[in-house]
Protein backbone atom coordinates (compact mmCIF):
# COMPACT_ATOMS: atom_id res chain seq x y z
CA UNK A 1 -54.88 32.12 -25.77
CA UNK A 2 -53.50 28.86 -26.25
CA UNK A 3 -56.54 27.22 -28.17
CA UNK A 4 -56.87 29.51 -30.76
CA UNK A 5 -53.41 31.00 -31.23
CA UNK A 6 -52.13 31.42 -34.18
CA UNK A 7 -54.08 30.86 -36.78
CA UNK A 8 -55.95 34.34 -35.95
CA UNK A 9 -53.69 36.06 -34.21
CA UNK A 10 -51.23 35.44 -37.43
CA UNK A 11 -54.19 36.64 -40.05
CA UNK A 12 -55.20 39.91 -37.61
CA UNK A 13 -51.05 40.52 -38.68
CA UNK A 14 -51.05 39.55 -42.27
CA UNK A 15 -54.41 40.51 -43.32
CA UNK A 16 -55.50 43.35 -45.14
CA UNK A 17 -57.01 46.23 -42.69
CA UNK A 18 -60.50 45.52 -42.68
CA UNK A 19 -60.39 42.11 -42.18
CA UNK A 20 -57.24 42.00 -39.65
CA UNK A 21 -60.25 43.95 -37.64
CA UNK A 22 -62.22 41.17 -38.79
CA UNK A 23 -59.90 38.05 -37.85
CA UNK A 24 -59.47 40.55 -34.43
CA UNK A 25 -62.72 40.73 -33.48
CA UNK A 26 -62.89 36.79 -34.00
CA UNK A 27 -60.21 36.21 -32.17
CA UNK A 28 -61.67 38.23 -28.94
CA UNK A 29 -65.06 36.22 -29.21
CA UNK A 30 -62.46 33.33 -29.09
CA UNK A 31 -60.48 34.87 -26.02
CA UNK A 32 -63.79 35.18 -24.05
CA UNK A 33 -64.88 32.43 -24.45
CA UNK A 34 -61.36 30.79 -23.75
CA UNK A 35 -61.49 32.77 -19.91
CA UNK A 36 -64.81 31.44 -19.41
CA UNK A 37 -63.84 27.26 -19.58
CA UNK A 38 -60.28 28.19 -18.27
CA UNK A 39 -61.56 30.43 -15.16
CA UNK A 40 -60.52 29.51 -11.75
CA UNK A 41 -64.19 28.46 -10.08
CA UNK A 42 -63.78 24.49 -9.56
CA UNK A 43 -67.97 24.14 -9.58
CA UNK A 44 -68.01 22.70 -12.98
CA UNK A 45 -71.78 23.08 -13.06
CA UNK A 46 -71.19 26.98 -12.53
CA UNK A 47 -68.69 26.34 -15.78
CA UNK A 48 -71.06 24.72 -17.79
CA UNK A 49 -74.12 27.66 -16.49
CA UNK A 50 -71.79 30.32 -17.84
CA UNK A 51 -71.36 28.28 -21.11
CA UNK A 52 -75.01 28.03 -21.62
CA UNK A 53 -74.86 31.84 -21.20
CA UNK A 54 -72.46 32.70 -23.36
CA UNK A 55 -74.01 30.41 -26.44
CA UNK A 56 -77.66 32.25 -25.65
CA UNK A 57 -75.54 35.68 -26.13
CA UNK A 58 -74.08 34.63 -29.18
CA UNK A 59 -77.42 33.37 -30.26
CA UNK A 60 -78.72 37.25 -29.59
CA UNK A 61 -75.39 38.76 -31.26
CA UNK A 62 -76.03 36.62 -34.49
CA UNK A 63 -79.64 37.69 -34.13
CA UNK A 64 -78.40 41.29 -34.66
CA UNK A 65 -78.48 42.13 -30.86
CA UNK A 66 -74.80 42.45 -29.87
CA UNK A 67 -74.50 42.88 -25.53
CA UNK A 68 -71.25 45.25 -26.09
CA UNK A 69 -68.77 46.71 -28.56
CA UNK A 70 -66.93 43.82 -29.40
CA UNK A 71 -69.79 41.83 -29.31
CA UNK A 72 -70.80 44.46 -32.34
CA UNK A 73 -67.54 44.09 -33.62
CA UNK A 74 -68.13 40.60 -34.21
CA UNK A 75 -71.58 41.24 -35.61
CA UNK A 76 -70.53 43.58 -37.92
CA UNK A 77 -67.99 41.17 -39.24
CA UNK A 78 -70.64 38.54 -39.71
CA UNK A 79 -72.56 41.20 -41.79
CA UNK A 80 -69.92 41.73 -44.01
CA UNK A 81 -69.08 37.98 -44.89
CA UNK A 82 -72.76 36.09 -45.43
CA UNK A 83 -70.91 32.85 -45.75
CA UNK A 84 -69.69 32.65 -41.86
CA UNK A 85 -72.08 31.21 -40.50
CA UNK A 86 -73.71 30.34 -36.70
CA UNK A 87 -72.14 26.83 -37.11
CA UNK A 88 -68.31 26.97 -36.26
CA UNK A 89 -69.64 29.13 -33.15
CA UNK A 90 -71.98 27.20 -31.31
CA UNK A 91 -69.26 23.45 -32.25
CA UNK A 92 -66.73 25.81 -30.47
CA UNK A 93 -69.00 26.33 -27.37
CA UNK A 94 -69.60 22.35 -27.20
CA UNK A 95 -66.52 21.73 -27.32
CA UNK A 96 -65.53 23.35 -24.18
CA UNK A 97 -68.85 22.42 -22.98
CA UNK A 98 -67.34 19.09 -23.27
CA UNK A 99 -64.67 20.03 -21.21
CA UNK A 100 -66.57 21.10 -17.91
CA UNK A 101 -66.32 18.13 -16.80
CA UNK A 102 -64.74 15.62 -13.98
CA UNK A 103 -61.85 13.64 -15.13
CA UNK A 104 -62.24 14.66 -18.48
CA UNK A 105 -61.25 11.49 -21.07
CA UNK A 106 -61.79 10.84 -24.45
CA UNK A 107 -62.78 7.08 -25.80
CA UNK A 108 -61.69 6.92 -29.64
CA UNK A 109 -59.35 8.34 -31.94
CA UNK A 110 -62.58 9.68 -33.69
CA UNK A 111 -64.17 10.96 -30.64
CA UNK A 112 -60.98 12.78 -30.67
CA UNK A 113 -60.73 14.50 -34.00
CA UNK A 114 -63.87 15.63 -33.49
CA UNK A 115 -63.48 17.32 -30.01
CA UNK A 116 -59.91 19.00 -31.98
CA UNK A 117 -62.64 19.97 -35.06
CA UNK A 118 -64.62 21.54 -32.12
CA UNK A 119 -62.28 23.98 -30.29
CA UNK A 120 -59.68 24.17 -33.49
CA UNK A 121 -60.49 23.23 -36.77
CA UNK A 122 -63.45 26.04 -36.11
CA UNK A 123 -61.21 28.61 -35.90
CA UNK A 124 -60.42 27.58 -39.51
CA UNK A 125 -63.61 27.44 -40.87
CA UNK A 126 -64.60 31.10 -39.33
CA UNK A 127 -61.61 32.50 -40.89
CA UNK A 128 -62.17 31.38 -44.31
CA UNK A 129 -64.94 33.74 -45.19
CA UNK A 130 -62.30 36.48 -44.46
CA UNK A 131 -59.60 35.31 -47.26
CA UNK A 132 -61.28 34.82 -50.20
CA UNK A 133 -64.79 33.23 -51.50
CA UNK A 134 -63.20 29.54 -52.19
CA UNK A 135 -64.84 28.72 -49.28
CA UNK A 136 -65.89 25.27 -50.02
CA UNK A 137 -62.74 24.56 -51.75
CA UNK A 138 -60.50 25.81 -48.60
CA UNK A 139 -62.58 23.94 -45.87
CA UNK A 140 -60.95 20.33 -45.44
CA UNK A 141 -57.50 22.12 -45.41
CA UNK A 142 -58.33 24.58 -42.55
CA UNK A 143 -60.05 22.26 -40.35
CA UNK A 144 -57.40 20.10 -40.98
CA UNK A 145 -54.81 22.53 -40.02
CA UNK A 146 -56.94 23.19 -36.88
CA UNK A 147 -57.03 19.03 -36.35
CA UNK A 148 -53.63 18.93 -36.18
CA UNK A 149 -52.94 22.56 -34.26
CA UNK A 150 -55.17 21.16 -31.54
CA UNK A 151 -53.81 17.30 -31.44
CA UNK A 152 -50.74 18.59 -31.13
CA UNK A 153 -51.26 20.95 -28.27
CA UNK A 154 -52.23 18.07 -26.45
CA UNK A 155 -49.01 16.12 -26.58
CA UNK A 156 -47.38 19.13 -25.64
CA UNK A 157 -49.83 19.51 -22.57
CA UNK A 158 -49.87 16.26 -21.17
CA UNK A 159 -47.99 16.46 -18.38
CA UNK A 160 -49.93 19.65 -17.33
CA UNK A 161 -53.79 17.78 -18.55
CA UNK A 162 -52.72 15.18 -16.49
CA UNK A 163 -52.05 17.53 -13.08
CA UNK A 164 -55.72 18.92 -13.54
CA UNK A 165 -57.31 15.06 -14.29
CA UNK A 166 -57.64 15.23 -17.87
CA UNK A 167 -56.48 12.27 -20.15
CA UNK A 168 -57.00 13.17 -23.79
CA UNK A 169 -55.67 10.59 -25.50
CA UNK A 170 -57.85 7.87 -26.28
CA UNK A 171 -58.81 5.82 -24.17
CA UNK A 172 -59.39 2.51 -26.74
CA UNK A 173 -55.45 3.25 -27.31
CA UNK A 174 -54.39 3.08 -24.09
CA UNK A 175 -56.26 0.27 -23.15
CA UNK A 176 -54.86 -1.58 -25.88
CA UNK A 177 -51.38 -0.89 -25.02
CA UNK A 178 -51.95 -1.90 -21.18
CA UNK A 179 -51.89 1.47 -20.13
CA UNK A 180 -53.97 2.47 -16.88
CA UNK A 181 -55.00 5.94 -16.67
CA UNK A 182 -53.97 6.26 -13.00
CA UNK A 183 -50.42 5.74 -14.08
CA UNK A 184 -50.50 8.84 -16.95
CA UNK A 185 -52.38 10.94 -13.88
CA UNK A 186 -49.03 10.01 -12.07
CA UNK A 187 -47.04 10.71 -15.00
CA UNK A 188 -45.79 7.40 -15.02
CA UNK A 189 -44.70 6.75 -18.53
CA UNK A 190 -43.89 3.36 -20.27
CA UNK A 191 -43.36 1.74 -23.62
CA UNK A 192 -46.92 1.57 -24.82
CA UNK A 193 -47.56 5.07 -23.40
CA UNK A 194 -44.80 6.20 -25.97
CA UNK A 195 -46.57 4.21 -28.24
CA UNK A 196 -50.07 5.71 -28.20
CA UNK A 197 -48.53 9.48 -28.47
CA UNK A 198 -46.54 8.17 -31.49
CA UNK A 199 -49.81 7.00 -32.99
CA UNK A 200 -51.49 10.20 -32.56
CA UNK A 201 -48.31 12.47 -33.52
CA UNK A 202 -48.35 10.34 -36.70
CA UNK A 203 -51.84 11.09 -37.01
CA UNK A 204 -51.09 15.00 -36.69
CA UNK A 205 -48.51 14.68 -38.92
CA UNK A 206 -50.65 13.87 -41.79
CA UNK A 207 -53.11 16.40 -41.37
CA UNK A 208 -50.40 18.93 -41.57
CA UNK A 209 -49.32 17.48 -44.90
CA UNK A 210 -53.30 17.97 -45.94
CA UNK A 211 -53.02 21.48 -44.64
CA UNK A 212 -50.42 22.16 -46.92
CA UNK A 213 -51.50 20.65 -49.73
CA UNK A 214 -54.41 22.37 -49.42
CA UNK A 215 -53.07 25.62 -49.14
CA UNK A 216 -52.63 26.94 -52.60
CA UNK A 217 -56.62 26.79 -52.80
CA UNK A 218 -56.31 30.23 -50.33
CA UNK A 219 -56.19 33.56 -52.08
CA UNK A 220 -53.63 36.50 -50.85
CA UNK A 221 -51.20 35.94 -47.84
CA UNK A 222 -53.30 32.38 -46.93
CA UNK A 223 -50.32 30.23 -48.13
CA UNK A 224 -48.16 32.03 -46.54
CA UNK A 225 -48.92 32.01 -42.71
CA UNK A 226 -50.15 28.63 -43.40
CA UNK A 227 -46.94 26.89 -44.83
CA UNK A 228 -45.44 29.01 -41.42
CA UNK A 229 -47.87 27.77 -38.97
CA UNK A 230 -47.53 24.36 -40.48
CA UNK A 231 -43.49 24.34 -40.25
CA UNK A 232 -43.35 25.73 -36.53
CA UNK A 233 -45.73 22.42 -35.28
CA UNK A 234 -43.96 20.16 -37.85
CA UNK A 235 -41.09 21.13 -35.09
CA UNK A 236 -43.22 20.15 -32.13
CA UNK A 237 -43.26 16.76 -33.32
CA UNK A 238 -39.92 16.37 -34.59
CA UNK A 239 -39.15 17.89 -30.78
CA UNK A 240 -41.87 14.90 -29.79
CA UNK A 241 -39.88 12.03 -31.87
CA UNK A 242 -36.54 12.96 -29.87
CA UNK A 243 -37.79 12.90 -27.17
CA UNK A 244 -39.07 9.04 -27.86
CA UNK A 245 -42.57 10.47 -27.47
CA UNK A 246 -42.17 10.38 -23.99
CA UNK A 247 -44.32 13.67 -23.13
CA UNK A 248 -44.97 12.98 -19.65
CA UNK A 249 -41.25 13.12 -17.50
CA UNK A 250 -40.67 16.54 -18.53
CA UNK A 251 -41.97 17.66 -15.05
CA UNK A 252 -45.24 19.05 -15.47
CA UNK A 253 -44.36 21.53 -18.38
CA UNK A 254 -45.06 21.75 -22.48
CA UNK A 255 -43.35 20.48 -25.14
CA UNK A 256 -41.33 23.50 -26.67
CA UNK A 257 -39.21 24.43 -29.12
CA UNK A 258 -36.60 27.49 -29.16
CA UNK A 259 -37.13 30.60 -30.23
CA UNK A 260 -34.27 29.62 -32.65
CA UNK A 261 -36.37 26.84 -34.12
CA UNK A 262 -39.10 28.93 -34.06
CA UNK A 263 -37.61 31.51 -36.50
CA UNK A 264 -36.29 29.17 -38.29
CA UNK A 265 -39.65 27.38 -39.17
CA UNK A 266 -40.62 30.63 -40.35
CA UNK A 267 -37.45 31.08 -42.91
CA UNK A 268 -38.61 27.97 -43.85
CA UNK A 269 -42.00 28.43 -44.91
CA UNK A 270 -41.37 31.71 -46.65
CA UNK A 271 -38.76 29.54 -48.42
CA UNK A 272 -41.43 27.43 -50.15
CA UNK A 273 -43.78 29.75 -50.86
């Protein structure tokens, strides 16, 4: 589950019992909805249909109606933290509502923080009830961690966005660099391509640096899996920046790092905690 993974598959690990069933039962609403916007129908009106669906369930569920177990499951973990609220929910389901669509592009940096709050920086916000009651305190620093999570998921996936017609980056950037969108759908890179995905892995960069300053605010193991979640995408765009930001001849795949570097983020983060 790509969108969501790891912030909550990390605290259903790290957590304490109850509320790794919590941060579980979160991350299957997540899941579910994740099959419905990345099923294989191509009618993107039956997409958006099944959307509408699934926010009038989760209307019923936080109405104390759950359709089935986990659907219960997640009820009974709103019951047992008042502060999680509908919100983070229903920005999650417009988000992907969002991205039912033909040709999918974005037109401003803005425009796309705010779709990476949506399907992301949600996930934070949900979770926070389940740490600790600085809720208020801990917000800016989760959704920023989500930000980034979810910007830089899509420099890693641009080669493969750009197979299926999507074009996240913005579009005011590109323009501005002379870059036409049927040459990133033909994975045609240039100069001011590299550009614009510098701009925005700068952009991520940051907002990792305000997730970890941010992250001493979080009670128990929060700091932890943070500083480690925080270390392993620092890597994607270090991985990025060697690349020269050139995220599109890589033929068709994602931006990765080893396993090696992967472990190693995580020595690092339990380093400087």
């Amino acid at each position: 589950m790509s969108k969501h993974d790891p912030i909550l598959l990390f605290a259903s690990r790290l957590l304490p019992k109850q509320k790794a069933i919590d941060a579980s039962a979160l991350y299957a609403w997540c899941r579910r909805l994740d099959e419905i916007t990345d099923s294989d129908t191509t009618q993107l009106s039956i997409k958006q249909q099944h959307l509408i669906d699934w926010q009038e369930r989760f209307v019923q569920l936080y109405n104390g109606n759950p359709v089935d177990n986990m659907d219960a499951a997640l009820y009974q973990c709103l019951q047992r933290h008042e502060s999680l609220t509908d919100e983070p929910f229903l920005d999650m389901i417009a988000g992907m509502k969002a991205d039912a669509v033909d040709n999918r592009t974005i037109s401003t940096m803005d425009e796309l923080e705010e779709y990476a709050y949506q399907v992301a920086g949600t996930v934070g916000v949900m979770l926070l009830p389940l740490l600790g009651d600085n809720v208020t305190l801990s917000k800016e620093p989760a959704i920023a961690l989500g930000k980034a999570i979810q910007l830089i998921n899509i420099l890693r996936d641009a080669s493969v966005d750009a197979a299926m017609g999507r074009i996240y980056l913005p579009q005011d950037m590109l323009e501005a660099e002379g870059v036409a969108n049927v040459d990133v759908l033909g994975l045609k890179s240039s100069v001011g391509y590299c550009n614009v995905v510098e701009k925005v892995s700068k952009r991520a960069h940051v907002l990792l640096i305000e997730a970890e300053m941010g992250k001493s605010t979080l009670p128990g193991v929060g700091p932890v899996f943070v500083q480690i979640i925080v270390e392993l995408y620092r890597g994607y765009l270090v991985r990025l920046e060697e690349m020269g930001f050139d995220n599109l001849n890589i033929g068709g795949e994602r931006v990765k790092v080893s396993a090696l570097q992967k472990i190693m983020a995580a020595l690092r983060a339990l380093k400087d905690i």
